[in-house]
N, C-alpha and C. Protein backbone atom coordinates (compact mmCIF):
# COMPACT_ATOMS: atom_id res chain seq x y z
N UNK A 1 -101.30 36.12 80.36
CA UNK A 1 -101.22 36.94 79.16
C UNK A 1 -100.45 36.21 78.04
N UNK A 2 -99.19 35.19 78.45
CA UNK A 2 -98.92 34.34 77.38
C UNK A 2 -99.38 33.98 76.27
N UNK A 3 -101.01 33.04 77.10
CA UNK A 3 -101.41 32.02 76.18
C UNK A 3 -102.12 32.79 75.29
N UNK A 4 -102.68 33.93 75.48
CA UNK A 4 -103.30 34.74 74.72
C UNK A 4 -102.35 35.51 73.83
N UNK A 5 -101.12 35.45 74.10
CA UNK A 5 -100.48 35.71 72.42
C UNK A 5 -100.11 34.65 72.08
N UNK A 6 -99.87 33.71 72.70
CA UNK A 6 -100.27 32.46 71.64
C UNK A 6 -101.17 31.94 71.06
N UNK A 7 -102.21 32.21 71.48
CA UNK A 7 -103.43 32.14 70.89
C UNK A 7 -103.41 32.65 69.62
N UNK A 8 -103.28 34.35 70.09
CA UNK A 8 -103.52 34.83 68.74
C UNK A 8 -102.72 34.65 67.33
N UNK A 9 -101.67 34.42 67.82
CA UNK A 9 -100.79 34.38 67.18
C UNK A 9 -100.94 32.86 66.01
N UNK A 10 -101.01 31.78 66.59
CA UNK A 10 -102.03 30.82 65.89
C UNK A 10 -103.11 31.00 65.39
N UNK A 11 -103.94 32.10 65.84
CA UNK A 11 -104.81 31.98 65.04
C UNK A 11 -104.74 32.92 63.69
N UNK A 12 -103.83 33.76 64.11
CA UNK A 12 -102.94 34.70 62.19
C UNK A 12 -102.92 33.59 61.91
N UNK A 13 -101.51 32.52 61.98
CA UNK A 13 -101.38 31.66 61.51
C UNK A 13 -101.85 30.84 60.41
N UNK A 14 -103.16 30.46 61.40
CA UNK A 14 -104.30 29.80 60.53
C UNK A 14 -104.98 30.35 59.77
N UNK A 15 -105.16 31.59 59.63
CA UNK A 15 -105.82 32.73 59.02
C UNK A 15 -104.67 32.78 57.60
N UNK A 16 -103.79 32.87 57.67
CA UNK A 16 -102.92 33.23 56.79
C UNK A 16 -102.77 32.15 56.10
N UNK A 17 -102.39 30.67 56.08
CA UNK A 17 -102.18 30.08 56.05
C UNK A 17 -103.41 29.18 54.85
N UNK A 18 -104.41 29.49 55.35
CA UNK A 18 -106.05 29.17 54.44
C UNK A 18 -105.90 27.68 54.65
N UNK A 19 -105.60 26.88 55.98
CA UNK A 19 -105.63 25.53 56.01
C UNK A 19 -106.23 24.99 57.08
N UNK A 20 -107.43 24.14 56.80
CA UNK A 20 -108.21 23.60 58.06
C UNK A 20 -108.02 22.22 58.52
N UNK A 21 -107.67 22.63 59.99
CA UNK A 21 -106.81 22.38 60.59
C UNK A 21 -107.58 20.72 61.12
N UNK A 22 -107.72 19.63 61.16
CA UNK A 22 -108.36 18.25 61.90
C UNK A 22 -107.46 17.77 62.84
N UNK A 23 -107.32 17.30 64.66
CA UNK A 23 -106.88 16.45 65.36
C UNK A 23 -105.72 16.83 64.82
N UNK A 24 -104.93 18.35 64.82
CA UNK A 24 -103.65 18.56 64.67
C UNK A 24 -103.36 18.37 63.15
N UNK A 25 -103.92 17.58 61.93
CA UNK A 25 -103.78 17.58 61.10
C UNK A 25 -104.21 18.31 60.02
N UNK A 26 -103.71 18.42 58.55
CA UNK A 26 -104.50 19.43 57.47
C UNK A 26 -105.51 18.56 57.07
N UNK A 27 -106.80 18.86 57.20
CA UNK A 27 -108.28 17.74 56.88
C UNK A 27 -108.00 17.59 55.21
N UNK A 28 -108.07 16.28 54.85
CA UNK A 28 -107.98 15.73 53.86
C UNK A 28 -108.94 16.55 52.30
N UNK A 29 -110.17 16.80 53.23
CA UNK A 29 -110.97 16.80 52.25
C UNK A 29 -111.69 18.32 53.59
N UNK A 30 -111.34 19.42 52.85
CA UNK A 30 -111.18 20.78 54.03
C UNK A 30 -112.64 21.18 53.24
N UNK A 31 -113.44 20.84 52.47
CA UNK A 31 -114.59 21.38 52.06
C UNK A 31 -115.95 20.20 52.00
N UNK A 32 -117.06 20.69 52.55
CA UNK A 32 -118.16 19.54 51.92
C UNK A 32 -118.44 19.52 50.69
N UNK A 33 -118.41 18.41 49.21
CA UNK A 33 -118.89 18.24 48.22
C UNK A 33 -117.47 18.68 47.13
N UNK A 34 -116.94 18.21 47.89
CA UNK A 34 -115.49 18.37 46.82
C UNK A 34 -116.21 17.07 45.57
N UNK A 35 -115.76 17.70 44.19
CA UNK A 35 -115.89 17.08 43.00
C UNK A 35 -114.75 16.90 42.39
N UNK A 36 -115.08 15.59 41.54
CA UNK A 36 -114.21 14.69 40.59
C UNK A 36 -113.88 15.49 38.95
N UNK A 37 -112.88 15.29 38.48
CA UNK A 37 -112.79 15.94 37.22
C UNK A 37 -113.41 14.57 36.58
N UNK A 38 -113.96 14.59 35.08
CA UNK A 38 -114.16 13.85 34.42
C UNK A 38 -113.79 14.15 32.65
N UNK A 39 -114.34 13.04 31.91
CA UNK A 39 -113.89 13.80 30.54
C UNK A 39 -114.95 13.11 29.84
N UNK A 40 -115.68 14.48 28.98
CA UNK A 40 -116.93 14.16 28.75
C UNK A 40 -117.09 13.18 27.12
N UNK A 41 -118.21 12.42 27.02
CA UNK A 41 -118.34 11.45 26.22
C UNK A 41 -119.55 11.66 25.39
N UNK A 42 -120.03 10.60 24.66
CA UNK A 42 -121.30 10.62 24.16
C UNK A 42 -122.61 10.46 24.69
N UNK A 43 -122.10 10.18 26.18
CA UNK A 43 -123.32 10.17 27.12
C UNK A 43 -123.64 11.07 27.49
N UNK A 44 -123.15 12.60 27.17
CA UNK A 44 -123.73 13.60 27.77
C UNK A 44 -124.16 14.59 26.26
N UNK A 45 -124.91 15.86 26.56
CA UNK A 45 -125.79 16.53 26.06
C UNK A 45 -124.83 17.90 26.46
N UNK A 46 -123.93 18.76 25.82
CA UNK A 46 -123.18 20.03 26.13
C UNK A 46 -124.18 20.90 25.65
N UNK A 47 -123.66 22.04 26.54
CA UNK A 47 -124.13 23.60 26.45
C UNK A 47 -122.79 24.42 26.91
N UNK A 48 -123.04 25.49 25.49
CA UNK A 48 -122.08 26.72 25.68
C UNK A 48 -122.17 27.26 26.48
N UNK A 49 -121.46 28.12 27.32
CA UNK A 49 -121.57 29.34 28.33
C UNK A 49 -122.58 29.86 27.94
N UNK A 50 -122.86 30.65 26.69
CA UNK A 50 -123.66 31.61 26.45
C UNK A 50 -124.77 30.91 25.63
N UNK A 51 -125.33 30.10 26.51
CA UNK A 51 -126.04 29.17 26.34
C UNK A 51 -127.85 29.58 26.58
N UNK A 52 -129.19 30.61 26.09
CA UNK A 52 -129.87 31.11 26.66
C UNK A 52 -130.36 30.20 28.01
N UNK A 53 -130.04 29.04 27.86
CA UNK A 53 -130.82 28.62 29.08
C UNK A 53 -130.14 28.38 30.34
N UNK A 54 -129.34 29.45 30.37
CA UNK A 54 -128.27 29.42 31.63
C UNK A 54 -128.13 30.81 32.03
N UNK A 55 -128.90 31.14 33.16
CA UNK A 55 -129.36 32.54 33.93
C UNK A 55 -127.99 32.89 34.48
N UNK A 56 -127.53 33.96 33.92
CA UNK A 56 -125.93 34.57 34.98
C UNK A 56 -126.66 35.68 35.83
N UNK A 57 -126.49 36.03 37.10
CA UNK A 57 -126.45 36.96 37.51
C UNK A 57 -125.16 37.46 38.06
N UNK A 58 -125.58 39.18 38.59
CA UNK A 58 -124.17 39.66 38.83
C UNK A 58 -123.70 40.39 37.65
N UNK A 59 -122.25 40.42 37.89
CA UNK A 59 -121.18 41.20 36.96
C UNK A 59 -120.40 39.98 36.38
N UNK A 60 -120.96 40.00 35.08
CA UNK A 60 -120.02 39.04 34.27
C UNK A 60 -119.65 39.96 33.00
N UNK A 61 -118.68 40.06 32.68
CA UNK A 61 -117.92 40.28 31.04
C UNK A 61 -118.22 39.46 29.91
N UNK A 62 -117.60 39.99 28.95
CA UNK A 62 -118.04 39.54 27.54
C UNK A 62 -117.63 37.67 27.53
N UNK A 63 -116.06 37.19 28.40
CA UNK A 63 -115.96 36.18 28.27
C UNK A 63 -116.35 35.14 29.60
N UNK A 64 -117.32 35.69 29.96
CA UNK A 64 -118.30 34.96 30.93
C UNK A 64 -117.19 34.72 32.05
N UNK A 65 -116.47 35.91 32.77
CA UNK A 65 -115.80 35.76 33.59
C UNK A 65 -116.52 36.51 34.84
N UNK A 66 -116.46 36.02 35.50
CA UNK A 66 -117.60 36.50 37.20
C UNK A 66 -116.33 37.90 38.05
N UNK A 67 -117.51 38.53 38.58
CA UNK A 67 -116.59 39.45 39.40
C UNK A 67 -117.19 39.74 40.84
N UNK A 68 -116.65 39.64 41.72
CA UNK A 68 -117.53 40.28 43.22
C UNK A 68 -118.16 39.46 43.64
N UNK A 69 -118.17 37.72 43.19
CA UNK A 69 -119.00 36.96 43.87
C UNK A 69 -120.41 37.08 43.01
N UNK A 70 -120.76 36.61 41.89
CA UNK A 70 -121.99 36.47 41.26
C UNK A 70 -122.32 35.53 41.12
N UNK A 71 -123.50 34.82 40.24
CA UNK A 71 -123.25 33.96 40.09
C UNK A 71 -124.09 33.26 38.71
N UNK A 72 -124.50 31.79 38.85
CA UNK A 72 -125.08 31.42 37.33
C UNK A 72 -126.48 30.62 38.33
N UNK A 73 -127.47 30.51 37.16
CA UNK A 73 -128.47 29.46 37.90
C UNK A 73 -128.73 28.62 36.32
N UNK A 74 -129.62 27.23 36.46
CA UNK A 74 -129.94 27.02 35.10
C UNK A 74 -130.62 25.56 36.26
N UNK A 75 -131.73 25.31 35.22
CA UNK A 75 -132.71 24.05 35.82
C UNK A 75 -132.49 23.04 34.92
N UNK A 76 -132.45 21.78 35.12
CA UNK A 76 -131.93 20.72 34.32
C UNK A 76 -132.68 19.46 34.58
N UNK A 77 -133.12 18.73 34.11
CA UNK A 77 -133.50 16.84 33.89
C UNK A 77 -132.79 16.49 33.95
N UNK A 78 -133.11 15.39 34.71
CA UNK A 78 -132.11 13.86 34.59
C UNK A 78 -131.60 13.90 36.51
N UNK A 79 -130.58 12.83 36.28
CA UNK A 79 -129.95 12.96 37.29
C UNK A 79 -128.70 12.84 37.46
N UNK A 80 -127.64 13.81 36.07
CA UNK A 80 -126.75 14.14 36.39
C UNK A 80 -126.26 15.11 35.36
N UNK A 81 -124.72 16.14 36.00
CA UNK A 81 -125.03 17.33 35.90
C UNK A 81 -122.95 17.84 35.76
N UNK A 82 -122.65 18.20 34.39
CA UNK A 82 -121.22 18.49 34.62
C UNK A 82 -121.27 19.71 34.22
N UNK A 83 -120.08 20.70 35.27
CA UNK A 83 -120.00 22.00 34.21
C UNK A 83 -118.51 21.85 34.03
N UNK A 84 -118.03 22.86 32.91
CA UNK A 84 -116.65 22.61 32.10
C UNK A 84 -116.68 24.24 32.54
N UNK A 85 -114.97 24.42 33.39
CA UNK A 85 -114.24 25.79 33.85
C UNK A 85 -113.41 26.61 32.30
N UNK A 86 -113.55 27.60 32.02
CA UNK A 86 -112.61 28.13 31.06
C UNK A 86 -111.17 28.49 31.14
N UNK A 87 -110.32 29.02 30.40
CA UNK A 87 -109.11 28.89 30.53
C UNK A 87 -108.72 29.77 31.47
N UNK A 88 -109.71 31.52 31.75
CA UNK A 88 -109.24 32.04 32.53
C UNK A 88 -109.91 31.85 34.47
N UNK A 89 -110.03 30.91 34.51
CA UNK A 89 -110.54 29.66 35.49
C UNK A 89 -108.80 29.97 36.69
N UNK A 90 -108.68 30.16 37.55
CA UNK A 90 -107.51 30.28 38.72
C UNK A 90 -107.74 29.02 38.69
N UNK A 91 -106.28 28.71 39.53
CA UNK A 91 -105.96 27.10 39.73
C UNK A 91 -106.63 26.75 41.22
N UNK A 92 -107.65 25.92 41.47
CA UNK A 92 -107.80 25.52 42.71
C UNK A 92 -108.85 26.40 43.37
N UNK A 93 -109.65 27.22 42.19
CA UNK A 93 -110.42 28.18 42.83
C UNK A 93 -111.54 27.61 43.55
N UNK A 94 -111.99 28.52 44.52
CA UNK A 94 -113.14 27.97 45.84
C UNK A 94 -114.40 28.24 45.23
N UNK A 95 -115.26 27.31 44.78
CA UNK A 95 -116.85 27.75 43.94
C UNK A 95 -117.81 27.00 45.11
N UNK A 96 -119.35 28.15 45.36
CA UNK A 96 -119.90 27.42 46.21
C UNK A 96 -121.58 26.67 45.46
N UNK A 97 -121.68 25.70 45.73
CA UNK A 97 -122.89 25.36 44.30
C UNK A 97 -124.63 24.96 45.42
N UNK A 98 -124.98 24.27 44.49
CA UNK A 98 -126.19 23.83 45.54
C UNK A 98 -127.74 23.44 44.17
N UNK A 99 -128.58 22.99 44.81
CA UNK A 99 -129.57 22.56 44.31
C UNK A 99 -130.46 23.05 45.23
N UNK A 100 -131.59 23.77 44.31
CA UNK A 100 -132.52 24.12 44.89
C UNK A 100 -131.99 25.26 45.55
N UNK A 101 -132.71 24.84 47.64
CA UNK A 101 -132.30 25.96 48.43
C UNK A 101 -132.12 25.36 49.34
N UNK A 102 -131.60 24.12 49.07
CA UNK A 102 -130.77 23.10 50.21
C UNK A 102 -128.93 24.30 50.49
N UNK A 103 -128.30 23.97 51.87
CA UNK A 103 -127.06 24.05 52.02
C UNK A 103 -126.38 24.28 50.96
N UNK A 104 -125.24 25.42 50.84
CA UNK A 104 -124.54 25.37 49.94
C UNK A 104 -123.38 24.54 49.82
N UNK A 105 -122.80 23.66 49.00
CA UNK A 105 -121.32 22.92 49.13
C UNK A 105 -120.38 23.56 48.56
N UNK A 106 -119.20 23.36 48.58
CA UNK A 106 -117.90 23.79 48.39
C UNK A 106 -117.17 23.02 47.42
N UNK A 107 -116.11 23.50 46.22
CA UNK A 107 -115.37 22.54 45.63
C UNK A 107 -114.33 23.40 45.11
N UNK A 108 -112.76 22.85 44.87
CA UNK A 108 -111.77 23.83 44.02
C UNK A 108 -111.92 23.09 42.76
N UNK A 109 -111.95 24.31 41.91
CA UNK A 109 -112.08 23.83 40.30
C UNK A 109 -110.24 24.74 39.95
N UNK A 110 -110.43 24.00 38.68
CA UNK A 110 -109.19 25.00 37.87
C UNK A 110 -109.35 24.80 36.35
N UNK A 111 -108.92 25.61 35.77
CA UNK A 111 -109.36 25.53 34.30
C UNK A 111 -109.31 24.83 33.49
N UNK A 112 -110.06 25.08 32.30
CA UNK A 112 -109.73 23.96 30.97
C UNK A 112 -109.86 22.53 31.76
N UNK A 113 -111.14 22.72 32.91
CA UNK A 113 -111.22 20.95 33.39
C UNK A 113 -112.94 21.01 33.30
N UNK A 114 -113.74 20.11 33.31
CA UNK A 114 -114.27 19.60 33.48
C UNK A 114 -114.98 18.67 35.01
N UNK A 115 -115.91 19.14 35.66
CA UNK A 115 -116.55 18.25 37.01
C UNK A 115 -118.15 18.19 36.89
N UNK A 116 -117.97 16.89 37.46
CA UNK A 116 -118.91 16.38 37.82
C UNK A 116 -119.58 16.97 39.49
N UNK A 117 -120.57 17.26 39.15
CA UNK A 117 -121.60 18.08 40.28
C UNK A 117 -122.59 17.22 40.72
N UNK A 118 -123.77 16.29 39.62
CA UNK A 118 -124.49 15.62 39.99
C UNK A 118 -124.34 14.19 39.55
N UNK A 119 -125.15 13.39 40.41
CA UNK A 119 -124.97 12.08 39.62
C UNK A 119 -123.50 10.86 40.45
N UNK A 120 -123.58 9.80 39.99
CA UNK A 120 -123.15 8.37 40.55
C UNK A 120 -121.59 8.98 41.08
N UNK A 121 -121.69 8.91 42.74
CA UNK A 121 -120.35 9.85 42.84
C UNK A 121 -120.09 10.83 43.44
N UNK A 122 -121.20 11.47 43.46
CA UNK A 122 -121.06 13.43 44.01
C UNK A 122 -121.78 13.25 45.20
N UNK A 123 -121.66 14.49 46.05
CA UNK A 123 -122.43 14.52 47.11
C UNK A 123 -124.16 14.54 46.74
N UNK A 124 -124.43 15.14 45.44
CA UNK A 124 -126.19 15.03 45.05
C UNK A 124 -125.96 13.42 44.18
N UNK A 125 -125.48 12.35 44.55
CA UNK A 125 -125.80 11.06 44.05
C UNK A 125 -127.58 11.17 43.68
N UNK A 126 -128.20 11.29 44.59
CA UNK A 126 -129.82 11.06 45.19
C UNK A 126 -130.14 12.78 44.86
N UNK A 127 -130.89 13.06 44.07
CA UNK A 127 -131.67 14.38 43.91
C UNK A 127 -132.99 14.63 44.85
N UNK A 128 -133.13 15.39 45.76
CA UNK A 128 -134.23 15.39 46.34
C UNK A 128 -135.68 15.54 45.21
N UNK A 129 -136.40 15.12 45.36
CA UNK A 129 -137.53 14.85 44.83
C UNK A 129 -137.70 14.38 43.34
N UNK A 130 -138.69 14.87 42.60
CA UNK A 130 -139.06 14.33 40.94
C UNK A 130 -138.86 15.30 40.61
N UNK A 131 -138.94 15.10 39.24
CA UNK A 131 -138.66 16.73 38.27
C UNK A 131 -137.28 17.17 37.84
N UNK A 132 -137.84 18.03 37.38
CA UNK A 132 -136.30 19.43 37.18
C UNK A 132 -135.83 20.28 38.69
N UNK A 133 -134.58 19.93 38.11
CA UNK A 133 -133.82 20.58 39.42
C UNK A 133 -133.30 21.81 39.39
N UNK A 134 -133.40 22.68 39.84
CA UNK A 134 -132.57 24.40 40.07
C UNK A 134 -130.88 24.24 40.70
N UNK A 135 -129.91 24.79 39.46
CA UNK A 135 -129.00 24.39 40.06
C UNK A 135 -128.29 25.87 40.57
N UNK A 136 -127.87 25.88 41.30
CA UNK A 136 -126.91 27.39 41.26
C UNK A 136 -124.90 27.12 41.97
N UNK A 137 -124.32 28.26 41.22
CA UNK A 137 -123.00 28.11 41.14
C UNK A 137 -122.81 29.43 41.25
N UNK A 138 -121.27 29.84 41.70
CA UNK A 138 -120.27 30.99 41.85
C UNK A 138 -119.42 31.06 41.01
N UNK A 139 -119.10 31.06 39.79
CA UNK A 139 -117.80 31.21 39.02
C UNK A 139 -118.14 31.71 37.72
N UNK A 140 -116.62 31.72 37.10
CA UNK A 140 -116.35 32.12 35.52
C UNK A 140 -116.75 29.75 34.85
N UNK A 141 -117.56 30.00 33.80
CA UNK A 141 -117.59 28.44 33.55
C UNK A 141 -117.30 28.56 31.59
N UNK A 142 -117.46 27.23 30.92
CA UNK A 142 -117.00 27.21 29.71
C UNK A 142 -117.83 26.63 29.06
N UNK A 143 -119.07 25.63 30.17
CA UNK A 143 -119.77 25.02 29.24
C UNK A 143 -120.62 24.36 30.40
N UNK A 144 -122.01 23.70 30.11
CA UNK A 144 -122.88 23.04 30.88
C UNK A 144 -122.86 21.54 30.38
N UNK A 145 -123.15 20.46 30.92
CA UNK A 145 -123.58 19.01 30.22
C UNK A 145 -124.64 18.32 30.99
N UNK A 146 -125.06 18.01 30.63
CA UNK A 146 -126.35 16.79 31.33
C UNK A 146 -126.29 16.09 30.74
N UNK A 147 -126.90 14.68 30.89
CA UNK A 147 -127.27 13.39 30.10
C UNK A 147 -128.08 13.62 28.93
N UNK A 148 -127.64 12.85 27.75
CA UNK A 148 -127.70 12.92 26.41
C UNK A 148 -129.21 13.23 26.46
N UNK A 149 -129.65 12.05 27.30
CA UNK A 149 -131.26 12.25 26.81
C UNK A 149 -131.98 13.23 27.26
N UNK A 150 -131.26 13.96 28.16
CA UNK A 150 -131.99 15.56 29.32
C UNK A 150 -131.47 16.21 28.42
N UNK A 151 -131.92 17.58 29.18
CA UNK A 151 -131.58 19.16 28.75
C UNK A 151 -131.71 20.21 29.54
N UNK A 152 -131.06 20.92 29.54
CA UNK A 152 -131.57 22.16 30.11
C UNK A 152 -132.44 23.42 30.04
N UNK A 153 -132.89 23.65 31.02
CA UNK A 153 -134.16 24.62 30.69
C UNK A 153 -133.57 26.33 31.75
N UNK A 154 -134.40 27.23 31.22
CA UNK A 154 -134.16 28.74 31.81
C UNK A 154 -135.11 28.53 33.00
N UNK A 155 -134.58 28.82 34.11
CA UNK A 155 -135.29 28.78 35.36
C UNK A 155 -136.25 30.11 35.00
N UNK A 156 -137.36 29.52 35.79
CA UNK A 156 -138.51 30.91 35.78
C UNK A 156 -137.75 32.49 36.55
N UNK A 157 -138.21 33.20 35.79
CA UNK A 157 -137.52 34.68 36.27
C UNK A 157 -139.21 35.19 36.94
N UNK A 158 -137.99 35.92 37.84
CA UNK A 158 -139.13 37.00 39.00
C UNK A 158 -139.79 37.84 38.13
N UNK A 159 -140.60 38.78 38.56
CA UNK A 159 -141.44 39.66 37.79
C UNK A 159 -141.05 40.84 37.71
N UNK A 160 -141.11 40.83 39.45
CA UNK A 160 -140.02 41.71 39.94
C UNK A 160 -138.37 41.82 40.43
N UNK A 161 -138.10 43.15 41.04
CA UNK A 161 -136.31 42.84 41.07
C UNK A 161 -135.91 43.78 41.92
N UNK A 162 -135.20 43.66 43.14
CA UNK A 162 -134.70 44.76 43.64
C UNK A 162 -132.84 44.84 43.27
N UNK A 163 -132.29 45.63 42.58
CA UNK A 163 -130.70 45.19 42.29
C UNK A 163 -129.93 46.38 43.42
N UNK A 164 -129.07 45.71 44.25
CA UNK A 164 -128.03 46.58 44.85
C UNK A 164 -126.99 46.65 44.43
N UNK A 165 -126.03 47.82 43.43
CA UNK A 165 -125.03 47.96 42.81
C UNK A 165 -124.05 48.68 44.45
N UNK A 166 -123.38 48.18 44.94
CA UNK A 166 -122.32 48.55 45.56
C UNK A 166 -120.71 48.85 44.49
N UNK A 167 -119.53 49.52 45.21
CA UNK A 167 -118.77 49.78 44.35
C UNK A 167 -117.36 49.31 44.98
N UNK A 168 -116.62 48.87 44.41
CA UNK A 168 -115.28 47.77 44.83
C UNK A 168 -114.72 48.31 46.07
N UNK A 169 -114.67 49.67 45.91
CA UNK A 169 -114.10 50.40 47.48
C UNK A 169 -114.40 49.34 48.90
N UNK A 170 -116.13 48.81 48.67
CA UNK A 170 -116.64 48.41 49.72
C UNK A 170 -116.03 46.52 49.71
N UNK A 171 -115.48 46.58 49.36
CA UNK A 171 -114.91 44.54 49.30
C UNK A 171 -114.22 44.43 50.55
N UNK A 172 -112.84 44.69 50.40
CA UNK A 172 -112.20 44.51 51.53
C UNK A 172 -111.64 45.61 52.74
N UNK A 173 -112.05 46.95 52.54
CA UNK A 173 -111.74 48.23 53.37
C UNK A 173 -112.64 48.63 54.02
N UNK A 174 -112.54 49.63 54.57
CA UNK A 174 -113.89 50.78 55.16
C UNK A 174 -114.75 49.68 55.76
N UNK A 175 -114.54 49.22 56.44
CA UNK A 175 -115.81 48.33 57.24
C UNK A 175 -117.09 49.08 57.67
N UNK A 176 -116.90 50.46 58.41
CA UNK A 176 -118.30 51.21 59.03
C UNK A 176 -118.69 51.47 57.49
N UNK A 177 -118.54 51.85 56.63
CA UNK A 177 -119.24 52.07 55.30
C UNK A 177 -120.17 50.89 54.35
N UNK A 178 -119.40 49.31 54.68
CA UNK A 178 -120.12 48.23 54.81
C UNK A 178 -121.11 47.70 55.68
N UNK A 179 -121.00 48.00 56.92
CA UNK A 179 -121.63 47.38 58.10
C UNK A 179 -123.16 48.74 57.76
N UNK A 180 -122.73 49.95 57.34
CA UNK A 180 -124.25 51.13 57.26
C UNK A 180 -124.79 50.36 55.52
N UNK A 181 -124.08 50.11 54.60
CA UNK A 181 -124.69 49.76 53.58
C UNK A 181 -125.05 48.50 53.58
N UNK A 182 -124.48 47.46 54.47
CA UNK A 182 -125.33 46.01 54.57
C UNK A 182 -126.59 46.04 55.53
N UNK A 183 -126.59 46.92 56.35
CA UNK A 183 -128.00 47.22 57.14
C UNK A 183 -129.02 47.85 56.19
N UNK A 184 -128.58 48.74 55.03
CA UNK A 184 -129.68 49.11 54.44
C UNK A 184 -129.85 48.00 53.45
N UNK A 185 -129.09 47.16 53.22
CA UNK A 185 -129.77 46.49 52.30
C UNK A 185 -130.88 45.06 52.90
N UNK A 186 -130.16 44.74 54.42
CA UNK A 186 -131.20 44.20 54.44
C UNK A 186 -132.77 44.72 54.69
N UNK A 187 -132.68 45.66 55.06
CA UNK A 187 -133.93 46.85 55.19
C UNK A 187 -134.78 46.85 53.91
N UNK A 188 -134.01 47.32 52.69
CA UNK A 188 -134.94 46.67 51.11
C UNK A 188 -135.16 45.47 51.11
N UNK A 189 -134.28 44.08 52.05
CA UNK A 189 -134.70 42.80 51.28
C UNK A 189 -135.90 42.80 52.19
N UNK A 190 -136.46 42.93 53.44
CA UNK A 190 -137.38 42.89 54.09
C UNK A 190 -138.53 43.42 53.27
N UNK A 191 -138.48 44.58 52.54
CA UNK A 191 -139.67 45.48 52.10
C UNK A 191 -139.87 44.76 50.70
N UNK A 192 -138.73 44.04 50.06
CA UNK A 192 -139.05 43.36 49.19
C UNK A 192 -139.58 42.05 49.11
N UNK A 193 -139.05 41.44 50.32
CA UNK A 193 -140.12 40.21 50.81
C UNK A 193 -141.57 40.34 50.78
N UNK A 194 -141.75 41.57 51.47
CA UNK A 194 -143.18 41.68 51.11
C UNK A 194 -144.12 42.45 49.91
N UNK A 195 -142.83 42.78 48.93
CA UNK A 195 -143.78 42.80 47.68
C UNK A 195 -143.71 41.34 46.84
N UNK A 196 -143.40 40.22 47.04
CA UNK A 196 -142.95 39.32 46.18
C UNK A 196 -142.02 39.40 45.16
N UNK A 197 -140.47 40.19 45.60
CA UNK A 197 -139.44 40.42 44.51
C UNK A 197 -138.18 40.10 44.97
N UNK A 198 -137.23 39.70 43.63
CA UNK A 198 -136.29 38.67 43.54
C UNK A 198 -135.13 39.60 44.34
N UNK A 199 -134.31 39.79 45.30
CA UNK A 199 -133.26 40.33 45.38
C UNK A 199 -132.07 39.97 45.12
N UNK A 200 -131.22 40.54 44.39
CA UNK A 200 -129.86 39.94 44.22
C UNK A 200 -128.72 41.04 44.71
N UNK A 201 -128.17 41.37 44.83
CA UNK A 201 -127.09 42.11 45.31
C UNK A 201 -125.59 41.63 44.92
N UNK A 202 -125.21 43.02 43.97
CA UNK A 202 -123.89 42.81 43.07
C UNK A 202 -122.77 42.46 43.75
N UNK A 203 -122.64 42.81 44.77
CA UNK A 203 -121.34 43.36 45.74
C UNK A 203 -121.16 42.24 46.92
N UNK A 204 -122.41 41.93 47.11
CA UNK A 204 -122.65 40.56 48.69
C UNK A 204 -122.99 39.52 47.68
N UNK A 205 -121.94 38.18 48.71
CA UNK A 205 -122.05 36.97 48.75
C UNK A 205 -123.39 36.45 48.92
N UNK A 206 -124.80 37.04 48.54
CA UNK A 206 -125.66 36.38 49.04
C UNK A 206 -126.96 36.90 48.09
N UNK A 207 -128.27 36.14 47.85
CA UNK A 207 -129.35 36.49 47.30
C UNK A 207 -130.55 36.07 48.26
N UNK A 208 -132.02 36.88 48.30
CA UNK A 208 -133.10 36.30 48.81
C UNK A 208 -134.18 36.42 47.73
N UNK A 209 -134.50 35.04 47.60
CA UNK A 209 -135.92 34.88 46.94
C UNK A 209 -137.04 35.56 47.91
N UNK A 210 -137.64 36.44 46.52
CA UNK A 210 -139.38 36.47 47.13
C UNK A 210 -139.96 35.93 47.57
């Protein structure tokens, strides 16, 4: 019975603690696709937040600040890709990004900075295939950049839409009230799979394409 409160007890620990743990040590680099700050030049091409060709979904406010886990999408040329965090940006915050509908990666941003996402350097060095790329992100941002000679474009929108508005109660409390409202929602994303429509859901960490 010991080791099992020692167990547990390490594992609060680690829980509390928010540190992943390597061969006894804190892992250097505790996320895949951690990014570089940079500072942008004449080689790149900026876009405002409120930029039309930058799709937010979710709950965002007037100063493009994210709530509940939402997020941004926007399709871009070239092969490389910075976004700029705003001032009300947390220090070291956890954003999860991705291309396409490859794996999502991980990176801490903090405000009034500037990173590099794609391009000579990042974990997307190599873009899978030709073309324009679909990018998607989790956060409050300040600005988009690509290479001078690219641009960005508005990813194609669904036709259709199923939206699940949940309400803050359900974040971190009442679990049986989550566990009955995340079963019904995957129940609509199923019925919406088979009408060909976009689901997004305000409240969950997660979206399914049609």
């Amino acid at each position: 019975m010991m080791w099992f409160r020692f167990l547990l007890v390490a594992l609060l620990w680690s829980l509390g603690s928010a540190t992943i743990m390597e061969n006894g040590q804190p892992r250097a680099d505790p996320y895949p696709g951690q990014c570089s700050t940079i500072d942008l030049d004449s080689s790149w091409r900026s876009y405002d937040a409120d930029a039309p060709e930058i799709s937010y979904k979710g709950r965002w406010d007037s100063k493009h600040i994210s709530c509940a886990a939402p997020g941004l999408k926007l399709q871009f040329s070239g092969k490389k890709l910075a976004l700029s965090f705003g001032e009300h940006t947390s220090e070291g915050t956890l954003v999860a990004y991705r291309i396409g509908t490859l794996d999502w990666l991980f990176t801490n941003v903090t405000a009034d900075a500037t990173y590099q996402f794609v391009g000579e350097g990042t974990h997307y060095e190599e873009l899978p295939g030709d073309g324009d790329h679909i990018f998607e992100m989790r956060v409050q941002i300040a600005g988009v950049s690509v290479d001078v000679d690219d641009h960005l474009t508005k990813p194609p929108t669904f036709k259709k839409k199923v939206e699940i508005i949940g309400g803050s109660y359900c974040q971190f409390d009442r679990r049986s009230v989550c566990d009955i409202r995340d079963a019904f929602s995957m129940v609509v994303c199923i019925r919406a799979r088979a009408r060909k429509c976009r689901i997004w859901d305000h409240s969950l960490p997660w979206s399914m394409p049609g």
